[in-house]
Protein backbone atom coordinates (compact mmCIF):
# COMPACT_ATOMS: atom_id res chain seq x y z
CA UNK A 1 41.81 38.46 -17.42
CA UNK A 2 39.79 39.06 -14.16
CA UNK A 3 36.09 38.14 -13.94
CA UNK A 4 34.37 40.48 -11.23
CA UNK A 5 30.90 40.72 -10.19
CA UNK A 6 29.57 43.46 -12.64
CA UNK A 7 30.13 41.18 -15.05
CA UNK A 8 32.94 42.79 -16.78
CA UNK A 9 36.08 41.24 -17.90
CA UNK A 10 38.98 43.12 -16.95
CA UNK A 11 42.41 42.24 -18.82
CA UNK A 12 44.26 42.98 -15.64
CA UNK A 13 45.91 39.24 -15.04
CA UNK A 14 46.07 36.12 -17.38
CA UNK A 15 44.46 33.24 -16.81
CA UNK A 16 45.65 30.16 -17.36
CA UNK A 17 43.14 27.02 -18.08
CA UNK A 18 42.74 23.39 -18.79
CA UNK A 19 40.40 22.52 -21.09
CA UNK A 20 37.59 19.44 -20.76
CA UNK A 21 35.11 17.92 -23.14
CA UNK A 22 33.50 14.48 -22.76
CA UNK A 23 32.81 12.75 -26.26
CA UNK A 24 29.55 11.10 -26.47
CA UNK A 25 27.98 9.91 -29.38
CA UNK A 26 29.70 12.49 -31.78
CA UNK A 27 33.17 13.44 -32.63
CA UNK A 28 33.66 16.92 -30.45
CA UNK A 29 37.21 17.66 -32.19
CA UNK A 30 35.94 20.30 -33.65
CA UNK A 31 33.70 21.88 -30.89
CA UNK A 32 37.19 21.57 -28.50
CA UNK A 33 39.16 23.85 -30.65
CA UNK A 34 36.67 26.33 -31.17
CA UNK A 35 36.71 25.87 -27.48
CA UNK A 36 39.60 27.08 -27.51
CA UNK A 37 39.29 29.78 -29.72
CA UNK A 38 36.36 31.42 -27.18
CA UNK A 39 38.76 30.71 -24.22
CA UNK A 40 41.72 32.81 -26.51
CA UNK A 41 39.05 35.37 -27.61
CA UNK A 42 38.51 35.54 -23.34
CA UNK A 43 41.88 36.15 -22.77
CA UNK A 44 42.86 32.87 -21.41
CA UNK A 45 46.15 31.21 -21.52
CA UNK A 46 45.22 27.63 -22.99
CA UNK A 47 47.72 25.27 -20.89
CA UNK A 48 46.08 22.03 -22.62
CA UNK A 49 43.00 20.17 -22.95
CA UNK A 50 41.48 16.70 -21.50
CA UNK A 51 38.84 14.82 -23.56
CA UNK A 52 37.25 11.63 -21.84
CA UNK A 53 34.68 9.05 -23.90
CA UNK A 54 32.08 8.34 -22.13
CA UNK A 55 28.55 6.70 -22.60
CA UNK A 56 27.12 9.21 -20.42
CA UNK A 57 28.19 12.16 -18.33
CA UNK A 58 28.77 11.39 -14.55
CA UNK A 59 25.65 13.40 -12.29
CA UNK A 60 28.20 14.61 -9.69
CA UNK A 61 31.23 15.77 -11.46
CA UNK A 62 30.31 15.22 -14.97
CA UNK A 63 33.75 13.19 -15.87
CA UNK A 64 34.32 9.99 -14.66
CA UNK A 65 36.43 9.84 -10.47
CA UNK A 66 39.45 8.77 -12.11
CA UNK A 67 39.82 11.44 -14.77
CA UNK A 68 38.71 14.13 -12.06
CA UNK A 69 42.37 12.80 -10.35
CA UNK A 70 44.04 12.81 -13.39
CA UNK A 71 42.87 16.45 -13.97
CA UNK A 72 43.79 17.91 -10.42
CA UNK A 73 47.23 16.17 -11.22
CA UNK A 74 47.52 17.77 -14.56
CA UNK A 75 46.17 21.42 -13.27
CA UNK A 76 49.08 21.06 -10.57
CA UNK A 77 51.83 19.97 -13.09
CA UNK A 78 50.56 22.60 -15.56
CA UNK A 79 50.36 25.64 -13.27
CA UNK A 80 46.54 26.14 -13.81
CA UNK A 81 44.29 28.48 -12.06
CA UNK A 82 40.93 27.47 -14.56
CA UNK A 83 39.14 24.52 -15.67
CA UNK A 84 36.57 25.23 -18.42
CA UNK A 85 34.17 22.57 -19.24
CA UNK A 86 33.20 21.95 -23.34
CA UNK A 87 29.44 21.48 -22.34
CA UNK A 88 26.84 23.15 -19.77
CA UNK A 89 27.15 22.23 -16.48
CA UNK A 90 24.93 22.04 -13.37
CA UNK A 91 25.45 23.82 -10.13
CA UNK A 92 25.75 21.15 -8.15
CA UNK A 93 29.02 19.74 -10.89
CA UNK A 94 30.41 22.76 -10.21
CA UNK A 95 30.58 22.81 -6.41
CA UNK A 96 32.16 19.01 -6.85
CA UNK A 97 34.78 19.91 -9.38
CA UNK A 98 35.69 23.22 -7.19
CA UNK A 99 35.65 21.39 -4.26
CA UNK A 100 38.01 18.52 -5.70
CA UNK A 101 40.21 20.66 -7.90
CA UNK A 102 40.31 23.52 -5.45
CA UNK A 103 40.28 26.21 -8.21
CA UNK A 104 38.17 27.89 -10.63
CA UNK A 105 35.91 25.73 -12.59
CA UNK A 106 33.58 27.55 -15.47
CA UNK A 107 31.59 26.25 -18.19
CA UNK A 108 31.18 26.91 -22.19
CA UNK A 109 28.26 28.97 -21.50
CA UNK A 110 29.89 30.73 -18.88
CA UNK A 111 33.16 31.76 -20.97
CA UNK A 112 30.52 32.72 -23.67
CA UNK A 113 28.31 35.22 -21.68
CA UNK A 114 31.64 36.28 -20.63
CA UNK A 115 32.86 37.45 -23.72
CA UNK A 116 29.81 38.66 -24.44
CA UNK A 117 29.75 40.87 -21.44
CA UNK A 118 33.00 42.34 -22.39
CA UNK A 119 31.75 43.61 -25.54
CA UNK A 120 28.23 44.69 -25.29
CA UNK A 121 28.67 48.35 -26.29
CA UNK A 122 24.80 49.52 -26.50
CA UNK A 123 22.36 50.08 -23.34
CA UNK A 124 20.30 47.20 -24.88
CA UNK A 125 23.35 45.09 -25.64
CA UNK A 126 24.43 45.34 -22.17
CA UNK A 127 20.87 44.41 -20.54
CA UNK A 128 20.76 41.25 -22.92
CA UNK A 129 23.77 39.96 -21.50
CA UNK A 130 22.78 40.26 -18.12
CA UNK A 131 19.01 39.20 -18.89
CA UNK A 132 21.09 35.83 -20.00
CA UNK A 133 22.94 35.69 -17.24
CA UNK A 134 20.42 35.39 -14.83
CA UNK A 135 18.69 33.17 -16.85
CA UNK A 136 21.41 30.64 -16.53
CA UNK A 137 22.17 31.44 -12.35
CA UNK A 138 18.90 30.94 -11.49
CA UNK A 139 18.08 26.91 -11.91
CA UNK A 140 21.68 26.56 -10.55
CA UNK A 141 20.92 28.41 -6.71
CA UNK A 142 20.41 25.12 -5.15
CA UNK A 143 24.42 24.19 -5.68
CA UNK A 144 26.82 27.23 -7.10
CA UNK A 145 30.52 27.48 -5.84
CA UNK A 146 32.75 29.98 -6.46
CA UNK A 147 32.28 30.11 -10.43
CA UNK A 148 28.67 31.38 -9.66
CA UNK A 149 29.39 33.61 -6.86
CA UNK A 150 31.27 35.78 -9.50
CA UNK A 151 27.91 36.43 -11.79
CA UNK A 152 24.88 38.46 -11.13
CA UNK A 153 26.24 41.79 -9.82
CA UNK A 154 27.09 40.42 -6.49
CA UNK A 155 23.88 38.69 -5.93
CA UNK A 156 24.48 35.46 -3.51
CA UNK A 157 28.29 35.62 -2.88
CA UNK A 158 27.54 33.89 0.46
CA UNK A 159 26.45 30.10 1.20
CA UNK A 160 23.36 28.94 0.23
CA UNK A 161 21.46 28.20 3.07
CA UNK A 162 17.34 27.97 2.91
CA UNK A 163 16.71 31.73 3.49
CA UNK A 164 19.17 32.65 1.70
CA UNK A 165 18.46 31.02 -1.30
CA UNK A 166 14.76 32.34 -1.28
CA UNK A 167 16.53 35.88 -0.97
CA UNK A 168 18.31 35.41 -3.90
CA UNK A 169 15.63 34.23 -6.01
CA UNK A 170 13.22 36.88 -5.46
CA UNK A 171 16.79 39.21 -5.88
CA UNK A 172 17.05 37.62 -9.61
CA UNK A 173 13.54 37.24 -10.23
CA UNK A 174 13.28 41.07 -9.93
CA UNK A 175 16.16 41.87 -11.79
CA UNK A 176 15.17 40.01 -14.65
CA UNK A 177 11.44 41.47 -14.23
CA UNK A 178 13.19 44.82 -14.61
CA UNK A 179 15.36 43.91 -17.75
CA UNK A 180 12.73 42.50 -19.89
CA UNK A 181 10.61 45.80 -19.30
CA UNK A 182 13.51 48.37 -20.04
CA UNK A 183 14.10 45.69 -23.41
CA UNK A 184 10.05 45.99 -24.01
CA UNK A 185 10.75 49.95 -24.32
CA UNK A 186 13.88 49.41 -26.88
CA UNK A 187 11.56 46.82 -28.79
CA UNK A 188 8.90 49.32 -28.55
CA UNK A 189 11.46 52.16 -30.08
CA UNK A 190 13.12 49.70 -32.69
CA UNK A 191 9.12 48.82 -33.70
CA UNK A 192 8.23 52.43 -34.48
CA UNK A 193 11.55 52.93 -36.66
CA UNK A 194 10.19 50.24 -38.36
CA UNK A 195 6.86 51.21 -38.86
CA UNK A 196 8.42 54.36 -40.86
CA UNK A 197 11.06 52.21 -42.26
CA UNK A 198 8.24 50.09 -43.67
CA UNK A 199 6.17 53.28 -44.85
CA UNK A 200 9.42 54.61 -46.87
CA UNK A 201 9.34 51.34 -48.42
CA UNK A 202 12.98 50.95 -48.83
CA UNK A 203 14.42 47.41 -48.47
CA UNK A 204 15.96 45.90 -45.53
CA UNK A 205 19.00 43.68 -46.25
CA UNK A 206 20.53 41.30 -43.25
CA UNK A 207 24.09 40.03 -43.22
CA UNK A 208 23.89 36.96 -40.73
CA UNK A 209 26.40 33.36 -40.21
CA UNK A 210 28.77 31.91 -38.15
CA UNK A 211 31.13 34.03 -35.91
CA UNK A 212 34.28 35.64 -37.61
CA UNK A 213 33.14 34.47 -41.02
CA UNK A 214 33.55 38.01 -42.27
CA UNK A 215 30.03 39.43 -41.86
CA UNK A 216 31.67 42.91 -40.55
CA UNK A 217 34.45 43.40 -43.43
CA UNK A 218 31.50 42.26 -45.85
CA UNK A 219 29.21 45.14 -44.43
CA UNK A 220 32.49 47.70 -44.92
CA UNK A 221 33.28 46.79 -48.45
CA UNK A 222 29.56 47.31 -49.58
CA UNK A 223 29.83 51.11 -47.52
CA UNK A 224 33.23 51.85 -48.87
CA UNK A 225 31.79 50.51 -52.40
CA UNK A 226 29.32 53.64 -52.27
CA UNK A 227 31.81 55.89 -50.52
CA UNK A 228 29.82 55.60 -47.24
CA UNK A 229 33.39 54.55 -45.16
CA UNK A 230 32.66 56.69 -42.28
CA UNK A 231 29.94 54.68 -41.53
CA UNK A 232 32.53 51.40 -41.32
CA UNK A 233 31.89 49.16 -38.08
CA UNK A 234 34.44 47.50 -35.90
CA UNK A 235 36.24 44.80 -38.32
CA UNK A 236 38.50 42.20 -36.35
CA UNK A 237 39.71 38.85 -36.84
CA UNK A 238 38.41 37.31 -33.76
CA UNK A 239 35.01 35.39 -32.25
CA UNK A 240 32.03 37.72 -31.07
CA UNK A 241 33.68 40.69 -32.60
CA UNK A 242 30.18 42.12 -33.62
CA UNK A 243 27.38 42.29 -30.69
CA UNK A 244 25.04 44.95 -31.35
CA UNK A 245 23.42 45.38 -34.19
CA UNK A 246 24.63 48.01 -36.35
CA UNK A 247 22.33 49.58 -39.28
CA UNK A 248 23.43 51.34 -42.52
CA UNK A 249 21.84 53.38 -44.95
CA UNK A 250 23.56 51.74 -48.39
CA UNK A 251 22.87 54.19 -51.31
CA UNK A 252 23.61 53.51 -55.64
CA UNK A 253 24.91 55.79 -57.94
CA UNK A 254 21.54 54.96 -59.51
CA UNK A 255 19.88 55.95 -56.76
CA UNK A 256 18.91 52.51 -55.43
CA UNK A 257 18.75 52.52 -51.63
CA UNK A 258 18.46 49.81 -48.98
CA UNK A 259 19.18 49.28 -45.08
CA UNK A 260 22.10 47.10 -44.35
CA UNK A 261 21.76 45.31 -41.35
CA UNK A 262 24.98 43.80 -39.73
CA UNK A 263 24.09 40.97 -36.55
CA UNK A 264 25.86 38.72 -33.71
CA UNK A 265 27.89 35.60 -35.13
CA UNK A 266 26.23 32.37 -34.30
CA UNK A 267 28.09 29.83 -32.86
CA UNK A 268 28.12 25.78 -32.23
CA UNK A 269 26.20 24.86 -28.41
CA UNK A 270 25.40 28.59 -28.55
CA UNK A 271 23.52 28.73 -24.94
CA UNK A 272 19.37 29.12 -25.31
CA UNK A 273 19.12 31.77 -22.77
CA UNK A 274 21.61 33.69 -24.90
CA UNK A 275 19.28 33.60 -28.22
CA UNK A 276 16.20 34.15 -25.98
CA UNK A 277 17.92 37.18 -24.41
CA UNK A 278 19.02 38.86 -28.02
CA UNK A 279 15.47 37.88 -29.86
CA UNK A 280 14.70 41.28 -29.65
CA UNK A 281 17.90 41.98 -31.72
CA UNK A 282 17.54 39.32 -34.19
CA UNK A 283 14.18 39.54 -34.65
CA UNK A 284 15.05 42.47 -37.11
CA UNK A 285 16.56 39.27 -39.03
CA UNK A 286 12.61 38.46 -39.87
CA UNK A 287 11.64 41.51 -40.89
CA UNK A 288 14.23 41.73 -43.46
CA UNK A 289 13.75 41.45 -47.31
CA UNK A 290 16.69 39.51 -48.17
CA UNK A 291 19.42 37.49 -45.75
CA UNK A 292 23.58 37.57 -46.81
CA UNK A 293 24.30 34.36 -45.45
CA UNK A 294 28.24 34.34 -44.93
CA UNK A 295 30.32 31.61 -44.74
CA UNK A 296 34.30 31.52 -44.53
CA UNK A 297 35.01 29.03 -47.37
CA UNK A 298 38.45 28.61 -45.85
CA UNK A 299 37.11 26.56 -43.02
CA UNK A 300 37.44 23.14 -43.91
CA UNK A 301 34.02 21.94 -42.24
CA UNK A 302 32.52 25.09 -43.34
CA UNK A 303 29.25 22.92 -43.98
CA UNK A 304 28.83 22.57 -40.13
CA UNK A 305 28.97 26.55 -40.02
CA UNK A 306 26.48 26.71 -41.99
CA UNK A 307 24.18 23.92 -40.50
CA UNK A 308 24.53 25.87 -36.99
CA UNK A 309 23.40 29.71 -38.76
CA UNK A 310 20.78 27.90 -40.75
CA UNK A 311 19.39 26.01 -37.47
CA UNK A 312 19.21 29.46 -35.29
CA UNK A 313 17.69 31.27 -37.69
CA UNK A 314 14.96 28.30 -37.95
CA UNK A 315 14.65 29.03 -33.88
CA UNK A 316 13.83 32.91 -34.45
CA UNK A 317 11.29 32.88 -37.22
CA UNK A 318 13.76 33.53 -40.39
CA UNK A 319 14.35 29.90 -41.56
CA UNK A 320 12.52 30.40 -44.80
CA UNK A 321 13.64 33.96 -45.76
CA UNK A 322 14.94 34.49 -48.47
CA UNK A 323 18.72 34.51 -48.81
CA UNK A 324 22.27 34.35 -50.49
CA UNK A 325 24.81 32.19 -49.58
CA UNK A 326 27.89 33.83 -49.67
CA UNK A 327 31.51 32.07 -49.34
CA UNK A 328 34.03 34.29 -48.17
CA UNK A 329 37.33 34.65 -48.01
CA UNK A 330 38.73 33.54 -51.10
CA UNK A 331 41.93 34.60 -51.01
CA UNK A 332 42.91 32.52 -48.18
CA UNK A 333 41.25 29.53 -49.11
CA UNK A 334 43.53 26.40 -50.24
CA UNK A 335 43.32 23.41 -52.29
CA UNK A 336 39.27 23.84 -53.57
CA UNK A 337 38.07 24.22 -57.28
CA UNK A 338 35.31 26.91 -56.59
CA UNK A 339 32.15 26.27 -58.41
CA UNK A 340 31.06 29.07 -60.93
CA UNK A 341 29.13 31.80 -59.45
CA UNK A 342 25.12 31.97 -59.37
CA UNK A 343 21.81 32.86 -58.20
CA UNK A 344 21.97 31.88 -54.92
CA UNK A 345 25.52 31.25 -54.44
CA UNK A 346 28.41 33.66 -55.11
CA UNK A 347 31.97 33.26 -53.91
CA UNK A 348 33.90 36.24 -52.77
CA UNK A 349 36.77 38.10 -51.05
CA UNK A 350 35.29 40.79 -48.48
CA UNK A 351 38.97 41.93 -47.73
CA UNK A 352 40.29 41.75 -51.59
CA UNK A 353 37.27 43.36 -53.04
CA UNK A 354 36.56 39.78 -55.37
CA UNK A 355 33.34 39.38 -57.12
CA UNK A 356 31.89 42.29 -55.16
CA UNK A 357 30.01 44.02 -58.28
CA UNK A 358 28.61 40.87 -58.94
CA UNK A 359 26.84 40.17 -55.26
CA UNK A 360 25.83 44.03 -55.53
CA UNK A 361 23.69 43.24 -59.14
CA UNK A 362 22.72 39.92 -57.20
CA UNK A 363 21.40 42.49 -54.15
CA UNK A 364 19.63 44.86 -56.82
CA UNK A 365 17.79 41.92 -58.62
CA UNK A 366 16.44 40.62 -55.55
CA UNK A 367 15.47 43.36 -53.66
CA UNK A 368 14.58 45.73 -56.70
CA UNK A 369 12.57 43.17 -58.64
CA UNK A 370 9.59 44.82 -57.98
CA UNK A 371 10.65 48.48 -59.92
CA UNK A 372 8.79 49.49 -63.05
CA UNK A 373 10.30 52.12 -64.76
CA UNK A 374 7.40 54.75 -66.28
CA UNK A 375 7.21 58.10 -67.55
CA UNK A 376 6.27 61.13 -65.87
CA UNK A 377 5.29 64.46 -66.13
CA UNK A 378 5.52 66.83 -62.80
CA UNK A 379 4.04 70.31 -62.82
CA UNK A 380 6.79 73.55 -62.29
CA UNK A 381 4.75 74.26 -59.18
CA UNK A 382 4.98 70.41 -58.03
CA UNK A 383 8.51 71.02 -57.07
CA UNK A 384 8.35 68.44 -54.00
CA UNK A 385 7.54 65.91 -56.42
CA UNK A 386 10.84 66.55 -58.75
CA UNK A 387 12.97 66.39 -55.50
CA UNK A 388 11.63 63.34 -54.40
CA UNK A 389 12.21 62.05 -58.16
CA UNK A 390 15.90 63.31 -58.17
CA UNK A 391 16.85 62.22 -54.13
CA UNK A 392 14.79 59.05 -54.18
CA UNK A 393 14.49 56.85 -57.50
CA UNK A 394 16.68 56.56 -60.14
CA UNK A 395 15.89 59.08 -62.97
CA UNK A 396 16.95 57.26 -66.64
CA UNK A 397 15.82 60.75 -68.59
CA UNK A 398 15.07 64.14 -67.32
CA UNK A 399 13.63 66.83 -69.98
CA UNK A 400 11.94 70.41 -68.84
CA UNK A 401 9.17 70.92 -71.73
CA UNK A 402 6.17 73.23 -71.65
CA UNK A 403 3.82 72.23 -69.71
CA UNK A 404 6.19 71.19 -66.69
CA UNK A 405 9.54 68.39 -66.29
CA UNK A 406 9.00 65.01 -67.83
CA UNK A 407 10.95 62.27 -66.26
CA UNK A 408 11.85 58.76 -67.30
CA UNK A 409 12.26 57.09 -63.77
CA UNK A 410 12.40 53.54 -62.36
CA UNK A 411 10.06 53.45 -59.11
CA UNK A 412 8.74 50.69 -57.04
CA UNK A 413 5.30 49.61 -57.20
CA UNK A 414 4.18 50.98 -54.03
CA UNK A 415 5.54 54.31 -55.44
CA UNK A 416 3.33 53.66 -58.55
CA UNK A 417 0.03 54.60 -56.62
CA UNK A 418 0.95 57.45 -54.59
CA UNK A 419 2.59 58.82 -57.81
CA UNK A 420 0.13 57.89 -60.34
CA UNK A 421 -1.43 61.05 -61.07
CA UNK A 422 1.67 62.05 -62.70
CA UNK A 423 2.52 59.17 -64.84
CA UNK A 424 1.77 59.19 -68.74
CA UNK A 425 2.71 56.00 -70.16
């Protein structure tokens, strides 16, 4: 892996890293292997880790002077080129840590926008990243080092002297000026396809949860389910698979239709210039009519998963939408009695098909509870209106009688009064 200065990872060399967490008040077992996990996702060979408990984190290096020794000595003995830090860290700690370890020293938050950069596919996807970026180089001017130097297209490779720094700033400053108007214009696009989206009246539904719980195999099974499988998106067992949002237009037998919305995989210490820079992506989270919370059951601590999706989606508006919770993955999941399906809850297998009929009658009941099913009577010469019948609602009883086409039909409420002038009982 090679991290250049358009922020682009390029799998040309292997990297090969150390990595360091400092335990608090909390245990951070957990947060170090999924450390490790992002780090494997990056393309970095893991070489071992350091944890040091601490009351609080040292101002200049962030680990105590001793264990900075101990980890130069165990970066030499190990052969490693990379030090990544569990937990944020400031400029100015990682100009000390390069300084003393004399090699590459990166953050959580760093290896995450990383990734991220690597897989932004979309225009907007790609300006996010680097809107996020920025956000995090700028407070940290005053004392980058080499890790730095690498981010921001190029911008401040050299010392930082006084000038220099002011350069810099107004460099960023303009960049990120720039990226939040070209985002205003893709907010401004996605807000007019929802303005029609709203007019058609046809539900939005928003698969959301932790990262490589199975969001993406969920949305494939549902499109496969109604023979829409050349509509599939990328499905991989990995963290941050997903990054744009992708959209679907899910369609019944019965003629039921609803959007299917598919978004990025939250994640534990998931950096706040990250979520600020994809708002305009998630915020089609609040708009929705009914949230897919997913959650790999296999996990043993899959209650923390779901503490860290719940907790974001508090942070972008969507806390109190409604939602299904929705354990995954079944099949793989040892040594747990699985309570009884309900309501709210429903356990299933996204790659093994399990209890999949029953979260798609779950879907219809909460996002068609507001259809009324009527009888109708269209005029011969209303032809537009029998089309729209046939394409768009589900038709129980069609009969052709004198006076023009009668139809039994389930319709939503809104469709109620534009249609009424045809409705008999």
């Amino acid at each position: 892996m090679k991290f250049t200065d358009d922020n682009v990872i390029i799998k040309t060399e292997e990297y090969r890293a150390i990595l360091v967490g400092v335990q608090l008040n909390e245990d951070i077992s957990y947060s170090m292997e999924e450390l490790w996990a992002l780090a494997v996702a990056g393309g970095v060979d893991v070489a071992g880790e350091m944890v040091q408990n601490k009351e609080k984190p040292n101002t200049a290096t962030y680990i105590g002077k001793g264990k900075v020794d101990e980890l130069l000595e165990m970066c030499t003995n190990m052969e490693a080129d990379t030090v990544i830090f569990n937990d944020e860290l400031s400029g100015r700690q990682l100009r000390n840590l390069e300084d003393r370890l004399g090699i590459r020293v990166i953050d959580r938050t760093i290896l995450i926008l990383d990734i991220f950069a690597s897989r932004a596919v979309s225009r907007e996807g790609k300006l996010q990243v680097e809107l996020a970026q920025l956000q995090y180089r700028l407070p940290r001017l005053t004392g980058f080092g080499k890790s730095l130097s690498r981010l921001g297209a190029g911008i401040g490779t050299r010392g930082p002297g006084e000038k220099k720094l002011e350069t810099d700033r107004r460099h960023i400053s303009k960049r990120m000026d720039e990226i939040k108007r070209e985002l205003l214009e893709v907010k401004s696009n996605r807000g007019t396809q929802r303005a029609k989206r709203l007019k058609s009246g046809i539900p939005v539904v928003a698969i959301v949860g932790y990262t490589n719980s199975g969001k993406s195999a969920l949305m494939n099974r549902l499109l496969q389910m109604t023979e829409k499988e050349e509509k599939s998106v990328l499905e991989k067992d990995m963290l941050f698979a997903t990054l744009d949002t992708a959209q679907r237009n899910v369609k019944f037998d019965t003629n039921q239709e609803f959007i299917l919305i598919d978004t990025v995989g939250f994640v534990s210490k998931l950096p706040h210039s990250l979520i600020k820079a994809f708002k305009g992506t998630l915020e089609e989270v609040t708009y929705a009519d009914l949230l897919l919370h997913v959650v790999d059951v296999s996990y043993p601590d899959h209650d923390f998963h779901i503490n860290v999706t719940n907790k974001v989606l508090k942070e972008i508006g969507a806390g109190e939408k409604e939602k299904l919770l929705i354990y995954n993955k079944i099949d793989i999941a040892r040594d747990m009695s699985l309570p009884q399906n309900g309501d709210e809850i429903l356990y299933i297998s996204a790659t093994r098909g399990d209890n999949m009929e029953q979260l798609i009658q779950r879907i219809k009941e909460k996002i068609f509870s507001d259809r009324i099913i009527v009888s109708m009577l269209v005029p011969f010469d209303r032809g537009d209106i029998s089309s729209y019948l046939c394409d768009k609602s589900r038709v129980i009883r069609m009969e052709y009688m004198e006076s023009g086409t009668e139809f039994e039909v389930e319709i939503s409420k809104k469709e109620y009064g534009r249609l009424e002038q045809f409705i008999i009982r």
